[in-house]
Protein backbone atom coordinates (compact mmCIF):
# COMPACT_ATOMS: atom_id res chain seq x y z
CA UNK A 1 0.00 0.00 0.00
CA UNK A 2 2.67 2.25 0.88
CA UNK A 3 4.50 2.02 -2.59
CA UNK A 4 1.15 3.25 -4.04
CA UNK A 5 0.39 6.23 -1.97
CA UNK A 6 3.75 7.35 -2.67
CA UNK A 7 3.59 6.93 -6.27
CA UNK A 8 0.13 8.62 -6.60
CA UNK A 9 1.70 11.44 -4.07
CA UNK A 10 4.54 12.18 -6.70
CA UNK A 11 2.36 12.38 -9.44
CA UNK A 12 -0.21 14.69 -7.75
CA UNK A 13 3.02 17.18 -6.61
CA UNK A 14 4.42 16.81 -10.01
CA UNK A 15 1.32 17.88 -11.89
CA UNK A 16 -2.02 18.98 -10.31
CA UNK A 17 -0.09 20.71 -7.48
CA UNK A 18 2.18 23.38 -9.29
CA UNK A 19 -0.67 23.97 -11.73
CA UNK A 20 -3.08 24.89 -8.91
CA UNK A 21 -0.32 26.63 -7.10
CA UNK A 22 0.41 28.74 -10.40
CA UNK A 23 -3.03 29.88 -10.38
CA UNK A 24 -3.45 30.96 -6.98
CA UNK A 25 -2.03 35.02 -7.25
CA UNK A 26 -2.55 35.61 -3.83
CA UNK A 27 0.82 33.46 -2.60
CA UNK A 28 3.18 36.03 -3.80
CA UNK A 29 1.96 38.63 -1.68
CA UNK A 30 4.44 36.11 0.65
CA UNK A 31 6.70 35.62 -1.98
CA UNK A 32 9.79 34.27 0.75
CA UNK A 33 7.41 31.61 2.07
CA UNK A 34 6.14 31.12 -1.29
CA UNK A 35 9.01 30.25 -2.52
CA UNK A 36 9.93 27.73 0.16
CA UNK A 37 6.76 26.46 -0.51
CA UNK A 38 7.63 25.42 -4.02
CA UNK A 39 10.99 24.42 -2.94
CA UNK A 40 9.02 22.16 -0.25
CA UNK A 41 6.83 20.55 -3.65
CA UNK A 42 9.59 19.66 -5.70
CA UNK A 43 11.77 18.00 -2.93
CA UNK A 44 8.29 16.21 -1.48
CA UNK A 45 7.99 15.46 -5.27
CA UNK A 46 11.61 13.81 -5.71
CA UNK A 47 11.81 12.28 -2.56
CA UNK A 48 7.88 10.40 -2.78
CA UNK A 49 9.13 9.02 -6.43
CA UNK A 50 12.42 7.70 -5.00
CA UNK A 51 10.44 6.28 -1.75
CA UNK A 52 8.13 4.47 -3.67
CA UNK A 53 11.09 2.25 -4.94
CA UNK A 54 12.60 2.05 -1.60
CA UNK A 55 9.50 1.19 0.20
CA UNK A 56 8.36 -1.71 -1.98
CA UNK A 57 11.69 -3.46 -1.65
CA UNK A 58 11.84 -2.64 2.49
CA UNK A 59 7.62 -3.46 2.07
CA UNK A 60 9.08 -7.09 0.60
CA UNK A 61 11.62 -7.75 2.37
CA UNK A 62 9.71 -7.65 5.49
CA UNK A 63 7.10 -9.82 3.73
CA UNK A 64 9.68 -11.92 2.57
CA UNK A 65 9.03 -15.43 4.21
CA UNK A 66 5.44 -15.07 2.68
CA UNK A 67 6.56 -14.27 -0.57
CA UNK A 68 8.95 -16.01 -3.51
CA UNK A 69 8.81 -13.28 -5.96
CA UNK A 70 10.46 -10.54 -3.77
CA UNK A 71 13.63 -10.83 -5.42
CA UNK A 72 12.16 -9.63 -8.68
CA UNK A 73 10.21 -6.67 -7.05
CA UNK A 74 12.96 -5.68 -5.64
CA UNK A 75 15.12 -5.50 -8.93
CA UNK A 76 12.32 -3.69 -10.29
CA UNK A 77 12.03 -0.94 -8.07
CA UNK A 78 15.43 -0.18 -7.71
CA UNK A 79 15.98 0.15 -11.14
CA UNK A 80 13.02 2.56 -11.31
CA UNK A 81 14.96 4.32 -8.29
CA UNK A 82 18.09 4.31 -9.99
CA UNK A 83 16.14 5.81 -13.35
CA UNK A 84 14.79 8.71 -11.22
CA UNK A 85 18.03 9.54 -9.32
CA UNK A 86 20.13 8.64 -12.51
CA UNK A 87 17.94 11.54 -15.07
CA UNK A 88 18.10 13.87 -11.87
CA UNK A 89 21.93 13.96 -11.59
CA UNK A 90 22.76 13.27 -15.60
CA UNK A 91 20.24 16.54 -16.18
CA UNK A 92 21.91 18.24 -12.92
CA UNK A 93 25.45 17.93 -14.68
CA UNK A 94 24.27 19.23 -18.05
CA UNK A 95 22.19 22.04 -17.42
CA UNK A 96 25.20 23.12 -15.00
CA UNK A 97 27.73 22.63 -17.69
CA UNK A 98 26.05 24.53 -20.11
CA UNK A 99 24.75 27.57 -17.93
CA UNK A 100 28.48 28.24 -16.56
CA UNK A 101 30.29 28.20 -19.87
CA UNK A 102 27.53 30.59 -21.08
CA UNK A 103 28.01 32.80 -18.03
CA UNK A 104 31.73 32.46 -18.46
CA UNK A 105 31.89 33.21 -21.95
CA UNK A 106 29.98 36.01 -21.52
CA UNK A 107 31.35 37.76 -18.85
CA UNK A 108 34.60 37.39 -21.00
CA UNK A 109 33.21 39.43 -23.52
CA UNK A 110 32.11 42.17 -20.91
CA UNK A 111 35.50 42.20 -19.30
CA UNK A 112 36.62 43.23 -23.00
CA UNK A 113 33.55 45.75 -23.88
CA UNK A 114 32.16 47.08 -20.43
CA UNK A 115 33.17 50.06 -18.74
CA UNK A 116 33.58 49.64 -14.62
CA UNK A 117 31.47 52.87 -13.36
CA UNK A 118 30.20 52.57 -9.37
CA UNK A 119 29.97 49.54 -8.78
CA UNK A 120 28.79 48.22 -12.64
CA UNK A 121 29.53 47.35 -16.01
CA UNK A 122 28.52 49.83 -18.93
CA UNK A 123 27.87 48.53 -22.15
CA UNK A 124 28.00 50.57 -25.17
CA UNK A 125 24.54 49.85 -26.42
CA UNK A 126 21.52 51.44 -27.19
CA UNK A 127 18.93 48.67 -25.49
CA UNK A 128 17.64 49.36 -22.36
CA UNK A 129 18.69 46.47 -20.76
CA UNK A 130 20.03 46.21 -17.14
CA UNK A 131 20.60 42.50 -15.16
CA UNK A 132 23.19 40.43 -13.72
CA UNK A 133 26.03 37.71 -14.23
CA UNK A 134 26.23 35.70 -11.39
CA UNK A 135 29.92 33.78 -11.35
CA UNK A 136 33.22 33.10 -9.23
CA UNK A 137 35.19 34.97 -8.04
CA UNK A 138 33.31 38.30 -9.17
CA UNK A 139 29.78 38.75 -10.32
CA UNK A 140 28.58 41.32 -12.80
CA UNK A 141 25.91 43.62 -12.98
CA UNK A 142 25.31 45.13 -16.21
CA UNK A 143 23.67 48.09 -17.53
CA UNK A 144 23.40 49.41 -21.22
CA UNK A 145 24.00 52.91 -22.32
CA UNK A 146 20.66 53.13 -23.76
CA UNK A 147 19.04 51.94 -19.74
CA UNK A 148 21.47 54.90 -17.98
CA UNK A 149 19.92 57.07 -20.34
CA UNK A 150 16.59 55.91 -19.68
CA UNK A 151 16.70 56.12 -16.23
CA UNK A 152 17.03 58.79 -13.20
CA UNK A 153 19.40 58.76 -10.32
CA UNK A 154 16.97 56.83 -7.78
CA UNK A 155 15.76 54.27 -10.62
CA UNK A 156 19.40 53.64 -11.77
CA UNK A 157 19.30 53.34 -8.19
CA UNK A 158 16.68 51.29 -8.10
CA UNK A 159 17.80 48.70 -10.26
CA UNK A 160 21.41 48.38 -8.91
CA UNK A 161 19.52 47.19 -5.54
CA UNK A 162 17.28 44.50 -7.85
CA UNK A 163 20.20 43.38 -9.62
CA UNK A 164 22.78 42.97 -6.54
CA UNK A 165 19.24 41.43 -4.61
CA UNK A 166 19.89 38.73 -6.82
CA UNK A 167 23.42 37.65 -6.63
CA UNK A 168 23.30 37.73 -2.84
CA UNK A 169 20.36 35.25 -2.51
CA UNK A 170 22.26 33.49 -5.01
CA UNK A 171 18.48 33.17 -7.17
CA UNK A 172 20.64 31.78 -10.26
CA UNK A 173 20.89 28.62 -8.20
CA UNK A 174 16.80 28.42 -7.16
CA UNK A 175 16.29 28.46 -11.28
CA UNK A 176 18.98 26.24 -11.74
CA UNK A 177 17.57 23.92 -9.64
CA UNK A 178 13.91 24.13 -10.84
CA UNK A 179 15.06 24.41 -14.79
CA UNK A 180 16.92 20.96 -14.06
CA UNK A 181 13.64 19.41 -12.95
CA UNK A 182 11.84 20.78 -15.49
CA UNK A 183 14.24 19.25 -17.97
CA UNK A 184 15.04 15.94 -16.24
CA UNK A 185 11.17 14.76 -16.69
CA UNK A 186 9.91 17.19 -19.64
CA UNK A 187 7.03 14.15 -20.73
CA UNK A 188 6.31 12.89 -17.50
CA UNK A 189 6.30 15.88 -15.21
CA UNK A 190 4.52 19.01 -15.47
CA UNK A 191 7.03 21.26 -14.14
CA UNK A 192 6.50 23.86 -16.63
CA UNK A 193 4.25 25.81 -14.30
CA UNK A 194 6.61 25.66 -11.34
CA UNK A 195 9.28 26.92 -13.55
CA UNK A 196 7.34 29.80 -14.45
CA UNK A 197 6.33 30.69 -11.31
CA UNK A 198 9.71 30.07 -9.74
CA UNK A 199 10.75 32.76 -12.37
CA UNK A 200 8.60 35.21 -11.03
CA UNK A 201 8.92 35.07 -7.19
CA UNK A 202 12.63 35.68 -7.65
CA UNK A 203 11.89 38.70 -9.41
CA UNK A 204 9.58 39.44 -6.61
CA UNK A 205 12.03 38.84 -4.29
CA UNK A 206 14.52 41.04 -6.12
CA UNK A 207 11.84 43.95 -6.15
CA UNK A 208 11.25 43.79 -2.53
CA UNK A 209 15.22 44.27 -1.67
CA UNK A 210 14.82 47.14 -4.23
CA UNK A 211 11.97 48.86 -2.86
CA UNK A 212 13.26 48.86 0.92
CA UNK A 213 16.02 50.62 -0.70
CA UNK A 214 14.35 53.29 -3.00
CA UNK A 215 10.82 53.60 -2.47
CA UNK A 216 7.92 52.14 -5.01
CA UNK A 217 7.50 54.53 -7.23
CA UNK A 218 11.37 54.54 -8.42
CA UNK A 219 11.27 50.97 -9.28
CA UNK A 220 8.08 50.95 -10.75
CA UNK A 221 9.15 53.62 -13.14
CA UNK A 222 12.44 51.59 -13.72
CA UNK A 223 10.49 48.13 -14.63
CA UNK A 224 8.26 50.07 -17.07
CA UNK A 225 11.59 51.92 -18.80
CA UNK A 226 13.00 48.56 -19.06
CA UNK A 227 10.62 46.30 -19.80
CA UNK A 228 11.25 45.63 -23.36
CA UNK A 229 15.09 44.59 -23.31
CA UNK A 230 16.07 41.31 -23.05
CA UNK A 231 18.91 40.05 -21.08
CA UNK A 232 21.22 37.50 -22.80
CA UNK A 233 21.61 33.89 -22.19
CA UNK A 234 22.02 32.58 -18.14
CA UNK A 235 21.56 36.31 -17.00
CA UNK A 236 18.89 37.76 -14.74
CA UNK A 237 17.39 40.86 -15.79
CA UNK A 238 15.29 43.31 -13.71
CA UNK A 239 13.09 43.54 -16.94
CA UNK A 240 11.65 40.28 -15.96
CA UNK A 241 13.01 38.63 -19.70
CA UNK A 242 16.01 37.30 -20.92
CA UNK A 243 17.07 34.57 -23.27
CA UNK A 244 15.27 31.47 -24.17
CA UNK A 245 17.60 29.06 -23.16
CA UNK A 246 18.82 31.50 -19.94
CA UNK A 247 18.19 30.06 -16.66
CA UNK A 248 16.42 33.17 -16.18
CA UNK A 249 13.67 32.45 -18.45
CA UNK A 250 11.34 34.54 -19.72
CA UNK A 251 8.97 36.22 -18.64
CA UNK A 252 6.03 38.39 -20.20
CA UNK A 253 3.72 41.68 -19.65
CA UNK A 254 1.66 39.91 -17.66
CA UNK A 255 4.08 38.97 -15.04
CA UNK A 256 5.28 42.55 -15.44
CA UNK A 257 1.84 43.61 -13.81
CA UNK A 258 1.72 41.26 -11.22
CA UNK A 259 5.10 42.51 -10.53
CA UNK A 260 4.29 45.83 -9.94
CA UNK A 261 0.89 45.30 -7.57
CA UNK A 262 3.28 43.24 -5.25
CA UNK A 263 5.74 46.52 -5.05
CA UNK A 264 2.48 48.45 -4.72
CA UNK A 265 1.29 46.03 -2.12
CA UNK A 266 3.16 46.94 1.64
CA UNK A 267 0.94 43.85 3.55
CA UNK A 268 3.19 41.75 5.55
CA UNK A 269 1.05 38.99 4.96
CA UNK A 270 1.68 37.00 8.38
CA UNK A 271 -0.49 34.47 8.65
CA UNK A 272 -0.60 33.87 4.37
CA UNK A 273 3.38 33.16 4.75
CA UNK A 274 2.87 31.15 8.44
CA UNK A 275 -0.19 28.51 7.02
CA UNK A 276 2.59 28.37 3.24
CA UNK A 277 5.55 27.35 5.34
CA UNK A 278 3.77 25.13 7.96
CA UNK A 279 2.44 23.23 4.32
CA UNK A 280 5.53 22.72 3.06
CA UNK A 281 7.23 21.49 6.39
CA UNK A 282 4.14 18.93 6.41
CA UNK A 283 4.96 18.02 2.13
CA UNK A 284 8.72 17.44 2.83
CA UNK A 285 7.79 15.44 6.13
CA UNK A 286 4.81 12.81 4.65
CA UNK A 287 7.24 11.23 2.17
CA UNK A 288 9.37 10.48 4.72
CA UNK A 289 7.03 9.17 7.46
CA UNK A 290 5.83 7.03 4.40
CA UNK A 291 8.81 5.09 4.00
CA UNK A 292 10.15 4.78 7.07
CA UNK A 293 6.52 3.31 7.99
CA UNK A 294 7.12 -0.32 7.37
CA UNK A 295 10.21 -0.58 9.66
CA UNK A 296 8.68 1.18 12.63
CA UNK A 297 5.69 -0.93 11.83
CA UNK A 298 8.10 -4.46 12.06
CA UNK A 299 9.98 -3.44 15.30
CA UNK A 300 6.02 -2.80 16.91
């Protein structure tokens, strides 16, 4: 029994979950606890598929004595564990790979173009475009001739706290994370939704650091200035939109609205963020209590 509440748990978190969740506006007025929410689904998610392998070979080993055919259940579900685990780390090692030689390579080619100027790279270029290159052991954050001239003192200001938001929360490695689920399982799970949203609570996130540091009204004005450049591959880009294959994703004028009725929005939102984060403490916690079941149930 255990193997198939497990199963039908990871297929529940993997696609009616994050398409309900997507649809439901009101969680980013929490957008920290939101985001640890989602976190929460996609490691409950993982960790009920790769428990539902584990506890039908500890579910037939303990039923061993009454059963001849456990050694061929239990092949089976550890090579459906091993399939799971084994597309999780192969996708883990190639979406890595090729996000940090695009990063690299580009922030080569700003090292040879940009212009250091307080604190950040100016490009010669007439697209309002300002965002960020997260990497080791300096990050960048860029803006374009055509966004300086675009913008005031306290948007320019405005986006320099979005952009530098984002490299210390280290966000690149939320939508890493999320982008390699969404790729590991692209038939099987529907993590397009999560991926979306994912996208847009870090740009939430990002606007939040920015308005404690300037005010509403400066950012606003610097997300509508902006919001038609797009940020090049593996960047993150106050506009909200960067290159297809960028880890960053992309991100339309929808979002953009959302985005700017959560900076016009000041609500703490207690109790929203308290019931988010008590649900995903109780996601993360019923795969586990699911397979470790059957060996508390043998030593009782």
């Amino acid at each position: 029994m255990t193997p198939l509440l497990l199963s039908a748990l990871a297929v529940v978190l993997c696609g009616p979950v994050p398409w309900l969740l997507s649809r439901s506006p009101r969680l980013r007025r929490a957008p920290r606890a939101a985001m640890v929410l989602w976190q929460a689904v996609a490691l409950a998610a993982v960790l009920a598929a790769l428990g539902a392998g584990l506890s039908l070979v500890t579910g037939s080993a303990l039923g061993a004595q009454r059963s001849g055919h456990w050694y061929g259940v239990a092949v089976l579900a550890l090579v459906l564990t091993a399939t799971v685990l084994g597309r999780l780390l192969l996708r883990g090692h190639q979406v890595g790979t090729r996000i940090r030689a695009a990063r690299r390579r580009h922030r080569q080619l700003l090292d040879l173009l940009g212009a250091e100027d307080a604190g950040m790279l100016v490009v010669a270029s007439p697209e309002p475009v300002a965002y960020c290159v997260p990497g080791l052991p300096r990050s960048r954050v860029v803006v374009t001739e055509g966004a300086r001239a675009s913008l005031g003192g306290e948007e320019l200001a405005a986006v320099l706290a979005h952009e530098r938001a984002h490299l210390r929360a280290r966000h690149d490695l939320v939508l890493e994370a999320f982008t390699v689920l969404h790729e590991a399982f692209p038939r099987l799970v529907s993590s397009a939704a999560a991926l979306a949203e994912v996208r847009l609570l870090v740009e939430v996130l990002a606007d939040r650091a920015a308005r404690r540091r300037t005010g509403p009204r400066p950012l606003v004005r610097a997300l509508v200035a902006l919001a038609e450049g797009v940020a090049p591959e593996a960047a993150l880009g106050v506009g909200g939109e960067t290159g297809r294959s960028g880890v960053g994703g992309q991100l339309g004028g929808g979002a953009l609205l959302a985005r700017i009725e959560l900076i016009r929005d000041p609500g703490r939102h207690r109790l929203l963020a308290a019931a988010q984060l008590a649900t995903a403490v109780a996601l993360v916690v019923l795969p586990t209590v699911f397979v470790a079941w059957p060996w508390l149930a043998s030593l009782s």
